[in-house]
PDB file of N, CA and C in Angstrom:
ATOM      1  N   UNK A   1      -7.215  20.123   9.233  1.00  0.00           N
ATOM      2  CA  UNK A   1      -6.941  18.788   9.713  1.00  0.00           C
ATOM      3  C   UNK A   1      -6.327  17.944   8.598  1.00  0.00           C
ATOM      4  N   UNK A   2      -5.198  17.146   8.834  1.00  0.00           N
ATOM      5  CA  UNK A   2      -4.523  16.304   7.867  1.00  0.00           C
ATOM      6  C   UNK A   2      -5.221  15.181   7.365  1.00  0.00           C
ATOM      7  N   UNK A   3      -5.356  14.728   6.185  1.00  0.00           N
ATOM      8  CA  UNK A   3      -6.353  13.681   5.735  1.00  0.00           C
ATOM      9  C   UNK A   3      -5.218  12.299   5.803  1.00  0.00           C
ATOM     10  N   UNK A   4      -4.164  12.683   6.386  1.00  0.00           N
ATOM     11  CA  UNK A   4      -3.377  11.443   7.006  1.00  0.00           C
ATOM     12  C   UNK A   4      -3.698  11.243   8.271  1.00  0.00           C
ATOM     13  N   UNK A   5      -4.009   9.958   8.464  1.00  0.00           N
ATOM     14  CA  UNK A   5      -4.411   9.472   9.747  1.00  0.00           C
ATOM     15  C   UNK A   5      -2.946   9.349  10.765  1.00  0.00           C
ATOM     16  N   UNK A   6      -3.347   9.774  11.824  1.00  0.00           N
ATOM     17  CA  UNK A   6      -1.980   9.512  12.632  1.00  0.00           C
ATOM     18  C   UNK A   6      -1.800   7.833  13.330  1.00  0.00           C
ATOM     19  N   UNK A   7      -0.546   7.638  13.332  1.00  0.00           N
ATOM     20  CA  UNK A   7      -0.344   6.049  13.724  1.00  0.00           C
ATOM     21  C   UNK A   7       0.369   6.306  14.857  1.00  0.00           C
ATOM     22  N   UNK A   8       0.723   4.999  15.658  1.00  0.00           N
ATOM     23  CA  UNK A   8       1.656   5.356  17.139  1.00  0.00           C
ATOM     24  C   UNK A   8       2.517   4.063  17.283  1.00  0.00           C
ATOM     25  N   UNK A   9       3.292   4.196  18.107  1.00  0.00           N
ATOM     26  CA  UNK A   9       3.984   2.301  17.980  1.00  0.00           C
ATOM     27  C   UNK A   9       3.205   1.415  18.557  1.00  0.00           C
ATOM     28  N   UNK A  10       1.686   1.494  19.546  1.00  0.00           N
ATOM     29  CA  UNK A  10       1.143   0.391  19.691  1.00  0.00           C
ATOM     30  C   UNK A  10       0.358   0.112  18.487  1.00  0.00           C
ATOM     31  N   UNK A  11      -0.236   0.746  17.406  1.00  0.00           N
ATOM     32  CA  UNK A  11      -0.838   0.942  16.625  1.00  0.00           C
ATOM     33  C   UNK A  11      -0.249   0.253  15.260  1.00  0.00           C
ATOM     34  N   UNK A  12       1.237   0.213  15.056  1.00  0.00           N
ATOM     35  CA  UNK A  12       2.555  -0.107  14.170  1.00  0.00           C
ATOM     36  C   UNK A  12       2.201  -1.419  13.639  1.00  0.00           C
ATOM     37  N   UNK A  13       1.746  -2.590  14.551  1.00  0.00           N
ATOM     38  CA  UNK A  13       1.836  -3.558  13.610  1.00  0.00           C
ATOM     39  C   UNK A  13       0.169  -3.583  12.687  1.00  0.00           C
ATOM     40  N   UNK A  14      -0.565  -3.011  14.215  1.00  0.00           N
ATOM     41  CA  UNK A  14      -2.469  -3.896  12.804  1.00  0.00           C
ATOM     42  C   UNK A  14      -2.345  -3.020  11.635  1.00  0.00           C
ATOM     43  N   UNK A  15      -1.829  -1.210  11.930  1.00  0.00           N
ATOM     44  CA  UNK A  15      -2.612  -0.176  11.268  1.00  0.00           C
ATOM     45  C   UNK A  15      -1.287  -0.319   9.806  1.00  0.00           C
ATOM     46  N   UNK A  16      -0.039  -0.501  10.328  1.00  0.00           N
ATOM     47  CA  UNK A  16       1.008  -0.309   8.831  1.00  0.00           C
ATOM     48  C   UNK A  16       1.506  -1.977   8.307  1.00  0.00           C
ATOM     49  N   UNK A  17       2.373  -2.875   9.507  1.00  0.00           N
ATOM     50  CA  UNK A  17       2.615  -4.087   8.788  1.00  0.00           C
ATOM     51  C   UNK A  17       1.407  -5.334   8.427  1.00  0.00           C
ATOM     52  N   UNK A  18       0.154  -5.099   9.187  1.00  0.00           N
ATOM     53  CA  UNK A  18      -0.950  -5.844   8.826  1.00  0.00           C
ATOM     54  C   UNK A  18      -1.782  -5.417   7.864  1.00  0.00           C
ATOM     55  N   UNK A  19      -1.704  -4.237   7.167  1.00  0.00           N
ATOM     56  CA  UNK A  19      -2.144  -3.290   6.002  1.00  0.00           C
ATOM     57  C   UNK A  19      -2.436  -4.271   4.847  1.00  0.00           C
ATOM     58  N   UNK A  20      -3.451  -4.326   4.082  1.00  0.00           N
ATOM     59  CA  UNK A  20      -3.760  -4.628   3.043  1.00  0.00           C
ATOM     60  C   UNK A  20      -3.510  -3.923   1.509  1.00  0.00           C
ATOM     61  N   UNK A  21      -3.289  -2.729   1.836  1.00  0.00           N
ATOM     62  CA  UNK A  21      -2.997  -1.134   1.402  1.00  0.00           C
ATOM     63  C   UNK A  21      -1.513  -1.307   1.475  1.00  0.00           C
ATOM     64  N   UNK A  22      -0.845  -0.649   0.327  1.00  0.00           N
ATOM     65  CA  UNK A  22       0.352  -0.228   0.507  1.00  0.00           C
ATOM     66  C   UNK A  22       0.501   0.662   1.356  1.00  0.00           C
ATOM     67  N   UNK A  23       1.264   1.212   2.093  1.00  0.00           N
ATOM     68  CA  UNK A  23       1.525   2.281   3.645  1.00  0.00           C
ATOM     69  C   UNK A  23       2.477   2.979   3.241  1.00  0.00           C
ATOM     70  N   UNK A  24       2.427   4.620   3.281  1.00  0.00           N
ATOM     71  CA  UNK A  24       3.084   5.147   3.091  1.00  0.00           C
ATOM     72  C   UNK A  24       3.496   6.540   4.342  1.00  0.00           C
ATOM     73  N   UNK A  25       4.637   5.760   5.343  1.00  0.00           N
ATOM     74  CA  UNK A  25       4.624   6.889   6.958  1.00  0.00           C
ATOM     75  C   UNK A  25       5.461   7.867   6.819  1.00  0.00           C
ATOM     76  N   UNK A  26       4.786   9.005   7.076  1.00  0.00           N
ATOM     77  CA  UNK A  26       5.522   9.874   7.281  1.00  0.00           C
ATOM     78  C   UNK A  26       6.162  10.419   8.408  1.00  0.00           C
ATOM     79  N   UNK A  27       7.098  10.023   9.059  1.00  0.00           N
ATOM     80  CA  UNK A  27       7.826  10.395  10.619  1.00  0.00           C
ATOM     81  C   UNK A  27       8.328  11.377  10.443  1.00  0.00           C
ATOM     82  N   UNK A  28       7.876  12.807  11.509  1.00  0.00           N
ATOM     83  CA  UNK A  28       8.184  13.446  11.828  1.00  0.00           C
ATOM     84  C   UNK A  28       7.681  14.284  13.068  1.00  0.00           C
ATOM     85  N   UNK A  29       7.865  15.463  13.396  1.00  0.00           N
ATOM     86  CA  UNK A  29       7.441  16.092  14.697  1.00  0.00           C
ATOM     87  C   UNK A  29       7.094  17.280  14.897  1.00  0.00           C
ATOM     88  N   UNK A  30       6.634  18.035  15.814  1.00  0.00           N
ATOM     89  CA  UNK A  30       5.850  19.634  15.924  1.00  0.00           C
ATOM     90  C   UNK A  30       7.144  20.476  15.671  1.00  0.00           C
ATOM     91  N   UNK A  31       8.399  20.098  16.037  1.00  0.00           N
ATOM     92  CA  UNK A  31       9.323  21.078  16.073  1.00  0.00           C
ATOM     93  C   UNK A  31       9.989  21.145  14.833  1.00  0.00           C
ATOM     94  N   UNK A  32       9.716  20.662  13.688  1.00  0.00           N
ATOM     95  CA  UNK A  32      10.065  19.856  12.207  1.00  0.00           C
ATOM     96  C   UNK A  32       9.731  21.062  11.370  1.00  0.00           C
ATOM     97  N   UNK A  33      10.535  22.088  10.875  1.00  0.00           N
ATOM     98  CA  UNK A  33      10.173  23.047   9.943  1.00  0.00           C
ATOM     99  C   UNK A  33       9.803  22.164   8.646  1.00  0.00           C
ATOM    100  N   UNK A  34      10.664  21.427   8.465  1.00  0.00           N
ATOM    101  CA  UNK A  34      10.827  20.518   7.334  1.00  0.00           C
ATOM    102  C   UNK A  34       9.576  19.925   7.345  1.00  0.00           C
ATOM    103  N   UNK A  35       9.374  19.085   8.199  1.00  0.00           N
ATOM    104  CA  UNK A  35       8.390  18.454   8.232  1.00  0.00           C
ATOM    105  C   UNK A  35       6.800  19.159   7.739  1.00  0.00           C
ATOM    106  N   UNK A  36       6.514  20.136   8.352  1.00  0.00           N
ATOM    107  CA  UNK A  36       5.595  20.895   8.199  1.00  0.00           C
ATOM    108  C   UNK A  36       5.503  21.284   6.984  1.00  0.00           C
ATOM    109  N   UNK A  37       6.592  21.705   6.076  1.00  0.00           N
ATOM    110  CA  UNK A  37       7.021  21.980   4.221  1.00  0.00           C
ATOM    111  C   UNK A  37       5.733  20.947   3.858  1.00  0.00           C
ATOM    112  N   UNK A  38       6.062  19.660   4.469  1.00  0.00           N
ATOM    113  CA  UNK A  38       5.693  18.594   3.317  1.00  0.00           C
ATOM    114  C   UNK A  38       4.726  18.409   3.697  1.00  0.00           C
ATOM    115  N   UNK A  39       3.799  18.405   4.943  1.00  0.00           N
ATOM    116  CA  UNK A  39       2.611  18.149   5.419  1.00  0.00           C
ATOM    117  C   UNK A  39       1.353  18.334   4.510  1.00  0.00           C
ATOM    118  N   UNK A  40       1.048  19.293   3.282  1.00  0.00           N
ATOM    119  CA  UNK A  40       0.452  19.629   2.488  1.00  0.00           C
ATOM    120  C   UNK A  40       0.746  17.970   1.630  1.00  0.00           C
ATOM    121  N   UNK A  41       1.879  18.096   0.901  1.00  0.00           N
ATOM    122  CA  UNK A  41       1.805  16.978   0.464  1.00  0.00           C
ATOM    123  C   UNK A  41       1.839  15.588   0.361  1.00  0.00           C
ATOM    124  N   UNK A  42       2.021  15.317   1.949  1.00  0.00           N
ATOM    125  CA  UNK A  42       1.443  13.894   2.264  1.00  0.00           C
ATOM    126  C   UNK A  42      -0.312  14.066   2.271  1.00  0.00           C
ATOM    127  N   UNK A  43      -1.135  15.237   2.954  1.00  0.00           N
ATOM    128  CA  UNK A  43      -2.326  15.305   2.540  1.00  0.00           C
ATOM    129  C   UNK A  43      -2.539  14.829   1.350  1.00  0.00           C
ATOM    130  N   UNK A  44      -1.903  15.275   0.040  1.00  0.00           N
ATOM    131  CA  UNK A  44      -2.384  15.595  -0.938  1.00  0.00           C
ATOM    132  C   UNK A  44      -2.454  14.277  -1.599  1.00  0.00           C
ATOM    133  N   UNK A  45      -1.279  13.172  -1.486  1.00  0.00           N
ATOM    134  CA  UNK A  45      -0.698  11.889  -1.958  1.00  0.00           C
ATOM    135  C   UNK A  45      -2.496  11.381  -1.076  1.00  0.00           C
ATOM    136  N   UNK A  46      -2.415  11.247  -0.009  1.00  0.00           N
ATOM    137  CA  UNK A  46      -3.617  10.912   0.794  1.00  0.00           C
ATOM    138  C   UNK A  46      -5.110  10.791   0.179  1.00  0.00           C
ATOM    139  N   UNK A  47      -5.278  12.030  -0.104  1.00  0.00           N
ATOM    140  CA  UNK A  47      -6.526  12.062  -0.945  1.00  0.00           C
ATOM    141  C   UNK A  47      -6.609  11.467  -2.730  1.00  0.00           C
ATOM    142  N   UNK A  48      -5.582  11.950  -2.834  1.00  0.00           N
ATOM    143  CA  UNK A  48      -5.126  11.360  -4.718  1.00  0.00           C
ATOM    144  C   UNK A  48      -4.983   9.768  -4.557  1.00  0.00           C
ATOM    145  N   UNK A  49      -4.309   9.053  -3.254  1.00  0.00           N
ATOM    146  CA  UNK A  49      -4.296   7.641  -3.401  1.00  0.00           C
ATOM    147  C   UNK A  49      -5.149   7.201  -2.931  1.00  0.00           C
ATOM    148  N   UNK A  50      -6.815   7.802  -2.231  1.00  0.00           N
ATOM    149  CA  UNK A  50      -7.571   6.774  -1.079  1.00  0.00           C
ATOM    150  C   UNK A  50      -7.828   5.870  -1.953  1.00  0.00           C
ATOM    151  N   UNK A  51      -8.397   5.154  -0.990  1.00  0.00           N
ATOM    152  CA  UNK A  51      -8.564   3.355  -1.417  1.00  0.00           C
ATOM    153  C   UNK A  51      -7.370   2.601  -2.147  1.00  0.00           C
ATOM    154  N   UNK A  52      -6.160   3.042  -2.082  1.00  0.00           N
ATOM    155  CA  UNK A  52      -5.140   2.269  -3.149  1.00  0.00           C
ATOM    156  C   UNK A  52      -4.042   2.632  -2.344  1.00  0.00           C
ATOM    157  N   UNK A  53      -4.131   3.904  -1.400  1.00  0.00           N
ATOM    158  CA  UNK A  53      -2.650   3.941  -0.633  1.00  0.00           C
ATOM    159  C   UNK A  53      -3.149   4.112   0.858  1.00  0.00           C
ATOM    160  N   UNK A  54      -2.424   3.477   1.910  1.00  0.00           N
ATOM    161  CA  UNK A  54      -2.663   4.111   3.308  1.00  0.00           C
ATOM    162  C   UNK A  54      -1.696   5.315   3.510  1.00  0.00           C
ATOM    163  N   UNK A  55      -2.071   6.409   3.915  1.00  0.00           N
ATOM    164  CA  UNK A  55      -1.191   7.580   4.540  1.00  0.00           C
ATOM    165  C   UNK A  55      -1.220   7.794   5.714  1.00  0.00           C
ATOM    166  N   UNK A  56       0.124   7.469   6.912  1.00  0.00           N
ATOM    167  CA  UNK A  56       0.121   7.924   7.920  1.00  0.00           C
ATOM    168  C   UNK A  56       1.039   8.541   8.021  1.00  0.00           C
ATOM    169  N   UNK A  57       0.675   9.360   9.476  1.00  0.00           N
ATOM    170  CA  UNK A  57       2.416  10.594   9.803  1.00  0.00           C
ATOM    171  C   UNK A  57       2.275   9.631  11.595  1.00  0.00           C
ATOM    172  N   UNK A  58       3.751   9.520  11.981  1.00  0.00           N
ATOM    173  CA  UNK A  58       4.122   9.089  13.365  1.00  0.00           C
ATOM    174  C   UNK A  58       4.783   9.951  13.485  1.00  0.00           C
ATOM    175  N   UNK A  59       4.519  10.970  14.902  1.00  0.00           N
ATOM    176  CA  UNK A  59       5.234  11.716  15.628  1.00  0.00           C
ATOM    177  C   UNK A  59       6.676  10.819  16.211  1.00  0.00           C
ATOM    178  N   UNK A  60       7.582  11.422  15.868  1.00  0.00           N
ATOM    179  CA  UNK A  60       8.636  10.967  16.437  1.00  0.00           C
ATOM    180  C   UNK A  60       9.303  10.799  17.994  1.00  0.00           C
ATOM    181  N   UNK A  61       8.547  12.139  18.376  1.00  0.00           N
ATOM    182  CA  UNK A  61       8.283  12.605  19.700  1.00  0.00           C
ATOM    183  C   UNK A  61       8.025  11.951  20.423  1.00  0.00           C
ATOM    184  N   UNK A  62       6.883  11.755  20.213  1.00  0.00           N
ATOM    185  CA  UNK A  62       5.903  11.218  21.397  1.00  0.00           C
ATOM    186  C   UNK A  62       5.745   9.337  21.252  1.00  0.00           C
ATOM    187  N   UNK A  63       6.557   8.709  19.856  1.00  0.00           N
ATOM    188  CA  UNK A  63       6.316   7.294  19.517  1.00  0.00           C
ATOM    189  C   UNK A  63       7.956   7.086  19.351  1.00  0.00           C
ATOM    190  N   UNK A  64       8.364   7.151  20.402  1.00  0.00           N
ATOM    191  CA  UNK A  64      10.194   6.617  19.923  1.00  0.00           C
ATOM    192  C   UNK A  64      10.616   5.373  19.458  1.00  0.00           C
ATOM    193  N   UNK A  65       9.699   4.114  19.746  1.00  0.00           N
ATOM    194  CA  UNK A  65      10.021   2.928  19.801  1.00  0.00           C
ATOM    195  C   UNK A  65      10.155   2.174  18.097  1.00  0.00           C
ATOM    196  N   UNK A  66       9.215   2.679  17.139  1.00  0.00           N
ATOM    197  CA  UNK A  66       8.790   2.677  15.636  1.00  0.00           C
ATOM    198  C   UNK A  66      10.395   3.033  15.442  1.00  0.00           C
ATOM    199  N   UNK A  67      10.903   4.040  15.064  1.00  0.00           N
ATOM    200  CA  UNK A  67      11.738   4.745  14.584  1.00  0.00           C
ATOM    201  C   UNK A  67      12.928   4.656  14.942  1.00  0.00           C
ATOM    202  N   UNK A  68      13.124   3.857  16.000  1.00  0.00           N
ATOM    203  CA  UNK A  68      14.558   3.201  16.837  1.00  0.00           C
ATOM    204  C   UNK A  68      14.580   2.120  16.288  1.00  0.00           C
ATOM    205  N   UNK A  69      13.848   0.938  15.820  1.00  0.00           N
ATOM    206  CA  UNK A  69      13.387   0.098  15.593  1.00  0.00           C
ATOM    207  C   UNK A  69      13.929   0.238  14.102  1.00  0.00           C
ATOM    208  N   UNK A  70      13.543   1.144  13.212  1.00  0.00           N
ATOM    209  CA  UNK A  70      13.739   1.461  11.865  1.00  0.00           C
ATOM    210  C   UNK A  70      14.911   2.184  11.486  1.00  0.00           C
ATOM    211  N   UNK A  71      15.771   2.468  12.258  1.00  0.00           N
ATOM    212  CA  UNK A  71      16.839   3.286  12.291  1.00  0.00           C
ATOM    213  C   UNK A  71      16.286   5.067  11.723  1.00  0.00           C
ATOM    214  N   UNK A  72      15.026   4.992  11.788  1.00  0.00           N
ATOM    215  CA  UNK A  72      15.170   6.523  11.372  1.00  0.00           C
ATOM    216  C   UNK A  72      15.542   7.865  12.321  1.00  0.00           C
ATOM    217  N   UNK A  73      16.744   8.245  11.798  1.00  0.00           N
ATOM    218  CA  UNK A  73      17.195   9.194  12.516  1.00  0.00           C
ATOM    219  C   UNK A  73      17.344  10.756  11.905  1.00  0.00           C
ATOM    220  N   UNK A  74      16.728  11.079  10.698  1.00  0.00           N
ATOM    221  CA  UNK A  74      16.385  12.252  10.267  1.00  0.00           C
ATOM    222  C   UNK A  74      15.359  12.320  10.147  1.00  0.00           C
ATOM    223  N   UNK A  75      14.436  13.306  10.253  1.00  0.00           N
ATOM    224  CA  UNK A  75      13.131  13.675   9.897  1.00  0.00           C
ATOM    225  C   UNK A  75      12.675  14.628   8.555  1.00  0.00           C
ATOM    226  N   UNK A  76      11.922  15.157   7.891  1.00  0.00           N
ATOM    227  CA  UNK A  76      11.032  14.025   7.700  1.00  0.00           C
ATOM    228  C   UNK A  76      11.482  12.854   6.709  1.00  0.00           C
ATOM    229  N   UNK A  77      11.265  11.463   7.282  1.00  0.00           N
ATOM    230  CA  UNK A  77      11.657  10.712   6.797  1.00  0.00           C
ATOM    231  C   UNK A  77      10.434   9.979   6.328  1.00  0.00           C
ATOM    232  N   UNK A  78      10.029   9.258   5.088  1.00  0.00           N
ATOM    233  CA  UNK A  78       9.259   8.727   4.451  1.00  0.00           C
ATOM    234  C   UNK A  78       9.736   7.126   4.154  1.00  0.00           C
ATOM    235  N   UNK A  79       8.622   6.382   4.408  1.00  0.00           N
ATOM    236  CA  UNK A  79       8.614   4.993   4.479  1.00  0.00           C
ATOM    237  C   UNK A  79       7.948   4.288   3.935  1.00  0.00           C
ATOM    238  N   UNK A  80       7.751   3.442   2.721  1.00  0.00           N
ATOM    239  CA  UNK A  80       6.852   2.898   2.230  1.00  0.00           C
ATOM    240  C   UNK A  80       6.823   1.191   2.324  1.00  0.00           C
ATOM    241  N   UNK A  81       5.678   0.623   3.272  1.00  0.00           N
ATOM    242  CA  UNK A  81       5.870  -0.294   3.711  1.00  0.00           C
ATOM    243  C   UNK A  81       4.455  -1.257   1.958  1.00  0.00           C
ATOM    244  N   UNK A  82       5.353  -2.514   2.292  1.00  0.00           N
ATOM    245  CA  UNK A  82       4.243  -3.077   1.054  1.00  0.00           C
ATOM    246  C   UNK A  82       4.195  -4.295   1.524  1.00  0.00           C
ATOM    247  N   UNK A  83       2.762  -5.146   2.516  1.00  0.00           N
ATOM    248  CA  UNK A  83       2.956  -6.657   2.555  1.00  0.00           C
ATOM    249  C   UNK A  83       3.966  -6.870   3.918  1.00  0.00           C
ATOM    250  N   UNK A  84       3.912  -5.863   4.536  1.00  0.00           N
ATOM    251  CA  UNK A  84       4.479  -6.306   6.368  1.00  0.00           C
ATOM    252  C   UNK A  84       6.128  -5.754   6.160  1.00  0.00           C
ATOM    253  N   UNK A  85       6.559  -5.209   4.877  1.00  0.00           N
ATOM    254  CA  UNK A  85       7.544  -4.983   4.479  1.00  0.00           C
ATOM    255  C   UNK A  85       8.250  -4.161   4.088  1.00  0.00           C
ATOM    256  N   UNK A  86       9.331  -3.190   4.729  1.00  0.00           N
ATOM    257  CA  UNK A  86       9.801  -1.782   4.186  1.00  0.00           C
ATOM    258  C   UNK A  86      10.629  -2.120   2.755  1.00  0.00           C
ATOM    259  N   UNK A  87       9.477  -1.087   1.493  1.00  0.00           N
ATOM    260  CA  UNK A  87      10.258  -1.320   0.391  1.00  0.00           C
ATOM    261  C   UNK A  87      11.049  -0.094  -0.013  1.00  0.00           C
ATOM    262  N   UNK A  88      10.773   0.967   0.460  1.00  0.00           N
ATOM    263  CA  UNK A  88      11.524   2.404   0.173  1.00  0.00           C
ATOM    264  C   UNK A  88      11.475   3.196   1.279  1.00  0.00           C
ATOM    265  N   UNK A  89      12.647   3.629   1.235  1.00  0.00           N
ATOM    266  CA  UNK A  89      12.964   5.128   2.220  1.00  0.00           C
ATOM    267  C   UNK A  89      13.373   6.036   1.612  1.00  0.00           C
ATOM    268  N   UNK A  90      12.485   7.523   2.511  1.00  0.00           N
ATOM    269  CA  UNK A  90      12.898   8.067   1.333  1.00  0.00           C
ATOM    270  C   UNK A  90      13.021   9.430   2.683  1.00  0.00           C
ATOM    271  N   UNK A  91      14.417   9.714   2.842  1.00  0.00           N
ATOM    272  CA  UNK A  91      15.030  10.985   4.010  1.00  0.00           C
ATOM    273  C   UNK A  91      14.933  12.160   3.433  1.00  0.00           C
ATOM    274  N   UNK A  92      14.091  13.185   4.421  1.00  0.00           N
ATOM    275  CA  UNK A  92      14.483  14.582   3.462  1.00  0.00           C
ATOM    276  C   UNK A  92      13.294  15.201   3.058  1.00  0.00           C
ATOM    277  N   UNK A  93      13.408  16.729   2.615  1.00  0.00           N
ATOM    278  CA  UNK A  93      11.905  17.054   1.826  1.00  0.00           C
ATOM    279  C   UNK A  93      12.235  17.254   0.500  1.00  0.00           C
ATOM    280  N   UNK A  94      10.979  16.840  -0.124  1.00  0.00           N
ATOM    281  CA  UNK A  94      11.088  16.041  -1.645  1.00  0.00           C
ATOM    282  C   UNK A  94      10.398  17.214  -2.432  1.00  0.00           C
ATOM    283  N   UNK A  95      10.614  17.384  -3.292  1.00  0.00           N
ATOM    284  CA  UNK A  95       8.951  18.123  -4.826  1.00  0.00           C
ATOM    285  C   UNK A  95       7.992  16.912  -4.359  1.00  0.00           C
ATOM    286  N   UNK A  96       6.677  17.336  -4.581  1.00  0.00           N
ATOM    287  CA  UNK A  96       5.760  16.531  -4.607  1.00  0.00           C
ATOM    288  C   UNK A  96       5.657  15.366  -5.842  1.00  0.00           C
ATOM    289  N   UNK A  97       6.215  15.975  -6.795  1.00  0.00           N
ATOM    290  CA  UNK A  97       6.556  15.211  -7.912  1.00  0.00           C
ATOM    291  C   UNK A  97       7.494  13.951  -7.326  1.00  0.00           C
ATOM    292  N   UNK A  98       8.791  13.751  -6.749  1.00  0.00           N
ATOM    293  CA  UNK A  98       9.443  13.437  -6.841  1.00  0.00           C
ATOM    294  C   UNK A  98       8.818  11.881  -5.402  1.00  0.00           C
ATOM    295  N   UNK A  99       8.273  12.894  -4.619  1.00  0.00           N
ATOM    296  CA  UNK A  99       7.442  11.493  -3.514  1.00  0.00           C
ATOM    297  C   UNK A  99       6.423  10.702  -4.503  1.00  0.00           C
ATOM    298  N   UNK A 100       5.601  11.535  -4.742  1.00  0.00           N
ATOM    299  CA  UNK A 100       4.914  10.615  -5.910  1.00  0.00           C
ATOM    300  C   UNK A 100       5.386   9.704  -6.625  1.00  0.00           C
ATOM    301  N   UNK A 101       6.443  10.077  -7.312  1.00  0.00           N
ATOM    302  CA  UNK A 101       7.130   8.965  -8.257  1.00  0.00           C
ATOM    303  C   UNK A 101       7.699   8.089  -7.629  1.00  0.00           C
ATOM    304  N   UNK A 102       7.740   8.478  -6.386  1.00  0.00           N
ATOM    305  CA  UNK A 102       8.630   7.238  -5.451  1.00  0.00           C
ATOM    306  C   UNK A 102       7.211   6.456  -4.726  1.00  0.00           C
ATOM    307  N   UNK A 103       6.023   6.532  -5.185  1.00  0.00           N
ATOM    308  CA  UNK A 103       5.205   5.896  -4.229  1.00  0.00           C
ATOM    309  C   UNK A 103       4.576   4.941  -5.242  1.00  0.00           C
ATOM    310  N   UNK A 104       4.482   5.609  -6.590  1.00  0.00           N
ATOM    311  CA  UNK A 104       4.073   4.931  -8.148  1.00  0.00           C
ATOM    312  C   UNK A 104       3.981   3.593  -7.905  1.00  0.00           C
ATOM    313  N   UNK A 105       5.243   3.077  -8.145  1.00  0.00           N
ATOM    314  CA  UNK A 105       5.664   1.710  -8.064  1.00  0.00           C
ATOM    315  C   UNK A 105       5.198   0.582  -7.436  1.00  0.00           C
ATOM    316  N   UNK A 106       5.015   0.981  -6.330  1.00  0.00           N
ATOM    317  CA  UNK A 106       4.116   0.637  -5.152  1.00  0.00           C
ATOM    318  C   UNK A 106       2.870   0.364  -5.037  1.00  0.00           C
ATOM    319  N   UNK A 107       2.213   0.281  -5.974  1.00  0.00           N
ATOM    320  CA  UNK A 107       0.805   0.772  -5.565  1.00  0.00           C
ATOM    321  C   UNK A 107       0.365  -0.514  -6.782  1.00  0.00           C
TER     322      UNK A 107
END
């Protein structure tokens, strides 16, 4: 089981832009080879950031409205919201090193 909590678009504003926590979403979907690559390491960011980072994954699938909304149109696409506010995107699968360093800043 993923130690990222899953989010949905009714869920979008209390659980990511009302966040107290920096938010870090991961959008993607069951049919997502890619996606699945990185699934280990959004866990991993998850457990290494509790209490200092929120980690969610939104199915793209099944929550279209988030991601139309955000223009995300590749998967897996990574989002780091800070304060009701998208401060990084980040398209693509990453080194774990390289999401990390992109979440650093943030936090």
């Amino acid at each position: 089981m993923s130690q990222a909590a899953d989010v949905t678009d009714t869920q979008w504003d209390s659980d990511v832009l009302q966040s107290d926590l920096p938010v870090l979403v991961d959008f993607w979907a069951d049919w997502c080879a890619p996606c699945k690559a990185m699934s280990p390491y959004v866990d991993r960011l998850a457990g290494e950031y509790e209490g200092r980072l929120k980690v969610l994954k939104l199915n793209t699938q099944d929550n279209p409205d988030v991601p139309s909304k955000y223009g995300v149109f590749s998967i897996p696409t990574f989002m780091i919201v800070k304060g009701g506010e998208v401060v990084k995107t980040i398209v693509g699968s990453q080194p774990y090193d390289q999401l990390k360093a992109a979440v650093d800043p943030y936090l």
